[in-house]
Protein backbone atom coordinates (compact mmCIF):
# COMPACT_ATOMS: atom_id res chain seq x y z
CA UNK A 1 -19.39 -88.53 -44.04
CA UNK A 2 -20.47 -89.30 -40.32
CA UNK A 3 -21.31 -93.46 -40.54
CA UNK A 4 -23.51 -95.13 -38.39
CA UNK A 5 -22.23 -95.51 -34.64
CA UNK A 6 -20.07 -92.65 -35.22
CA UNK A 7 -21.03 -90.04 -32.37
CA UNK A 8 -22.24 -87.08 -33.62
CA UNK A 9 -20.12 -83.78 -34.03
CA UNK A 10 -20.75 -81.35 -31.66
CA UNK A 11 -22.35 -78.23 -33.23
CA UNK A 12 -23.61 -75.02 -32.75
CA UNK A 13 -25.90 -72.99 -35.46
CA UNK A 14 -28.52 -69.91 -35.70
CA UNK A 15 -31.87 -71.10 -35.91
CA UNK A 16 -34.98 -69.16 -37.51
CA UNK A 17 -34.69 -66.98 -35.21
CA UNK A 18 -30.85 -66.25 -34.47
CA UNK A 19 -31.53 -68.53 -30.89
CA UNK A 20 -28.19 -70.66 -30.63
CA UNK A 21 -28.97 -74.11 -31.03
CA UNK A 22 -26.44 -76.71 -29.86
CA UNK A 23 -26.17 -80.63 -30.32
CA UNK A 24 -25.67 -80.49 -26.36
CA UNK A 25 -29.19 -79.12 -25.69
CA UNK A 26 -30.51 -82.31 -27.06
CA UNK A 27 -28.20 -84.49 -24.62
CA UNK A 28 -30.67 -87.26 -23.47
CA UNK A 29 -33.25 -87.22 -26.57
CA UNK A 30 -33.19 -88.90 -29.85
CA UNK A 31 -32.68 -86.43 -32.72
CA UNK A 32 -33.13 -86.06 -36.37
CA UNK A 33 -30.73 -83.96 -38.23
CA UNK A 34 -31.84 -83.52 -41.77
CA UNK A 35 -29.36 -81.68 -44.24
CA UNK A 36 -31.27 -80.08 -47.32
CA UNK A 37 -30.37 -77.82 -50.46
CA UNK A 38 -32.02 -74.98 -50.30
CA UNK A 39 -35.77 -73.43 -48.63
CA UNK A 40 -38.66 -73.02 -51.10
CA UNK A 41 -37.51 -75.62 -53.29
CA UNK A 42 -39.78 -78.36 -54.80
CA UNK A 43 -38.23 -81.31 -53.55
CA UNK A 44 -36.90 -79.68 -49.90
CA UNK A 45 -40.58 -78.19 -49.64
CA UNK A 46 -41.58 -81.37 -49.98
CA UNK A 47 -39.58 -83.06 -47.40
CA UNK A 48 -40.18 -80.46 -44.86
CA UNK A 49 -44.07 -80.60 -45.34
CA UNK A 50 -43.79 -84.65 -45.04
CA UNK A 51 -41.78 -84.30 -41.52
CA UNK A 52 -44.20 -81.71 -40.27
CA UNK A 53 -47.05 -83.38 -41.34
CA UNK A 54 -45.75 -86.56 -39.52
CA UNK A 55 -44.04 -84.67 -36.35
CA UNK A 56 -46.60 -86.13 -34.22
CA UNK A 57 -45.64 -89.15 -34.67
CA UNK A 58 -41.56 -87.94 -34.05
CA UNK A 59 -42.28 -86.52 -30.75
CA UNK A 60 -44.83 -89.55 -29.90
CA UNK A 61 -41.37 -92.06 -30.56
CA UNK A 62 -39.48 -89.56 -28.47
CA UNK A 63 -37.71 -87.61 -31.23
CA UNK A 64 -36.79 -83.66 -31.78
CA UNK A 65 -36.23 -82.62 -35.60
CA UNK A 66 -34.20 -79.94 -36.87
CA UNK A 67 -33.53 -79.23 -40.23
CA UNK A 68 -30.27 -77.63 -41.46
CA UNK A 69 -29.36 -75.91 -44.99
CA UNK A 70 -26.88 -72.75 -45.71
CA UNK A 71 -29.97 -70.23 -45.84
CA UNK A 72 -29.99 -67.33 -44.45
CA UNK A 73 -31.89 -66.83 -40.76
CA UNK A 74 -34.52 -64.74 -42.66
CA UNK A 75 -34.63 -67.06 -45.21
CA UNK A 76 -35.55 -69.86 -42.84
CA UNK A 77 -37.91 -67.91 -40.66
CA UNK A 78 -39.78 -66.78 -43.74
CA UNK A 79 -39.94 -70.99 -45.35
CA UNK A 80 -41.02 -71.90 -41.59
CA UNK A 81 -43.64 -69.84 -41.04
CA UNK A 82 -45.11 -70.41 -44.31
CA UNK A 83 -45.13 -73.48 -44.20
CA UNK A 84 -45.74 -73.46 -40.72
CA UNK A 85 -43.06 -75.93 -39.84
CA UNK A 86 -42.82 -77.21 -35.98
CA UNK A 87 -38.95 -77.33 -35.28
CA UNK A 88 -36.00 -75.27 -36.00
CA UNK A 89 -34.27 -74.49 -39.26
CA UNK A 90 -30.41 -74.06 -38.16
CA UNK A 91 -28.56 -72.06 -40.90
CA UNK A 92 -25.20 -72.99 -41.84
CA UNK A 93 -24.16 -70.44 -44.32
CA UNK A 94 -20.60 -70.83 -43.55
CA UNK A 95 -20.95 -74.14 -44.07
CA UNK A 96 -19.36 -75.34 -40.67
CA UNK A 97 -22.39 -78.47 -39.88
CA UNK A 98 -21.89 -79.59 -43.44
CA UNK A 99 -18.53 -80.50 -43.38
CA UNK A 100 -18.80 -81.73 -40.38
CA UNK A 101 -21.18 -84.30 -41.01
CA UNK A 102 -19.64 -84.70 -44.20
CA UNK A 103 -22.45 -83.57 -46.28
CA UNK A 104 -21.10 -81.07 -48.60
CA UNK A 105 -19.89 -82.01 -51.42
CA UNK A 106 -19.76 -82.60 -55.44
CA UNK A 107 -23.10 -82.82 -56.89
CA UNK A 108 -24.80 -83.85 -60.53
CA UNK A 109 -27.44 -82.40 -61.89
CA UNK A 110 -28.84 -82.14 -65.58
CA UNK A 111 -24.99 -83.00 -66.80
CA UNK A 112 -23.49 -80.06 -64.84
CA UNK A 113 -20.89 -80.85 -61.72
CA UNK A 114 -21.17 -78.09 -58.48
CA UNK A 115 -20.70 -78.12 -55.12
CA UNK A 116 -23.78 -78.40 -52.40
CA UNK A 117 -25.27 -79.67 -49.71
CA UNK A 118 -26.04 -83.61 -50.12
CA UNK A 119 -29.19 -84.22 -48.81
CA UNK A 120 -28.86 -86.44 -46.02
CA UNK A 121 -30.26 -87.23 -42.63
CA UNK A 122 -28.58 -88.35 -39.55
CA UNK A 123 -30.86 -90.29 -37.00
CA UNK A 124 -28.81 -89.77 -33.23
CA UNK A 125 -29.77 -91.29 -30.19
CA UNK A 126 -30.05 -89.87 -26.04
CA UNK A 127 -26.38 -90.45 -25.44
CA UNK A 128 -25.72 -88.70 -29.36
CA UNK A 129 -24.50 -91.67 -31.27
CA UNK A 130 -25.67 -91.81 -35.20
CA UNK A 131 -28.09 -94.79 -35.28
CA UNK A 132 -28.92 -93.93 -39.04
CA UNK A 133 -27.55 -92.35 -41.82
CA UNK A 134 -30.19 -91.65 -44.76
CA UNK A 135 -28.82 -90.15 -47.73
CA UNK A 136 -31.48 -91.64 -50.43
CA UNK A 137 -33.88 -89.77 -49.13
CA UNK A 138 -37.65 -89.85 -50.45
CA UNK A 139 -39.20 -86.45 -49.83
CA UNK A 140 -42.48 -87.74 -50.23
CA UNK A 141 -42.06 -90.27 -47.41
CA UNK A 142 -39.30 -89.39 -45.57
CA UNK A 143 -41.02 -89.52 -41.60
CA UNK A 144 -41.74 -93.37 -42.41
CA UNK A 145 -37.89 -93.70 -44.02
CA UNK A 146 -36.75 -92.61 -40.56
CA UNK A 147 -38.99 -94.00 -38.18
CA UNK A 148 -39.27 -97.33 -39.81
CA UNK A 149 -35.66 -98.35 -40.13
């Protein structure tokens, strides 16, 4: 997994709405990359909802957010406007972000092992070095995780 003041892999995803998005569009802004399961899931619904709800207070510190999972584009354009999310879902269905950041991996859950997505956030700064790495992430108060470490 990317560590703190590691730079940041390059990427380049679909968003919501098959735009390319690329790390080097944020070049000079601090940005939050936040690696989730799966759209219209309790806990990811949650997160999402907390970081819009707080997004003010992202682009007030000088931050962009995007959010990244292996949905589909539909999939994401369909969670974002219901939710009416502010940023960009990037979809990673081949799974090329995750294993870059490292985030993809072997998961528990109710006794069973799988592979998925390990839901983590990556804080970067303006010249794209990682400045955080959150990977016990509280959905229910996950804006105030990132902007008060």
């Amino acid at each position: 997994m990317i560590q703190k003041g590691d730079k940041a892999p390059a990427f380049e995803a679909k968003n919501q709405d098959g735009k390319t998005v690329k790390l080097e569009d944020f070049k000079g802004k601090k940005l939050v990359v936040y690696f989730y399961p799966k759209d219209n899931t309790p806990t990811c619904t949650t997160e999402a909802c907390n970081l819009r709800d707080n997004y003010h207070r992202f682009l007030k510190e000088g931050y962009e957010v995007v959010g990244v999972s292996p949905d589909s584009e539909k999939s994401h354009q369909k969670f974002k406007a219901k939710f009416e999310l502010p940023f960009d879902l990037l979809s990673d269905k081949d799974l090329t972000l995750a294993n870059a950041f490292g985030v993809w991996g072997e998961k528990f859950t109710f006794g069973k092992k799988y592979m998925g997505i390990k839901r983590t956030t990556f804080v970067i700064d303006a010249e794209g070095s990682v400045v955080d790495v959150i990977t016990e992430v509280q959905s229910k108060i996950h804006a105030d995780q990132i902007l008060n470490s």
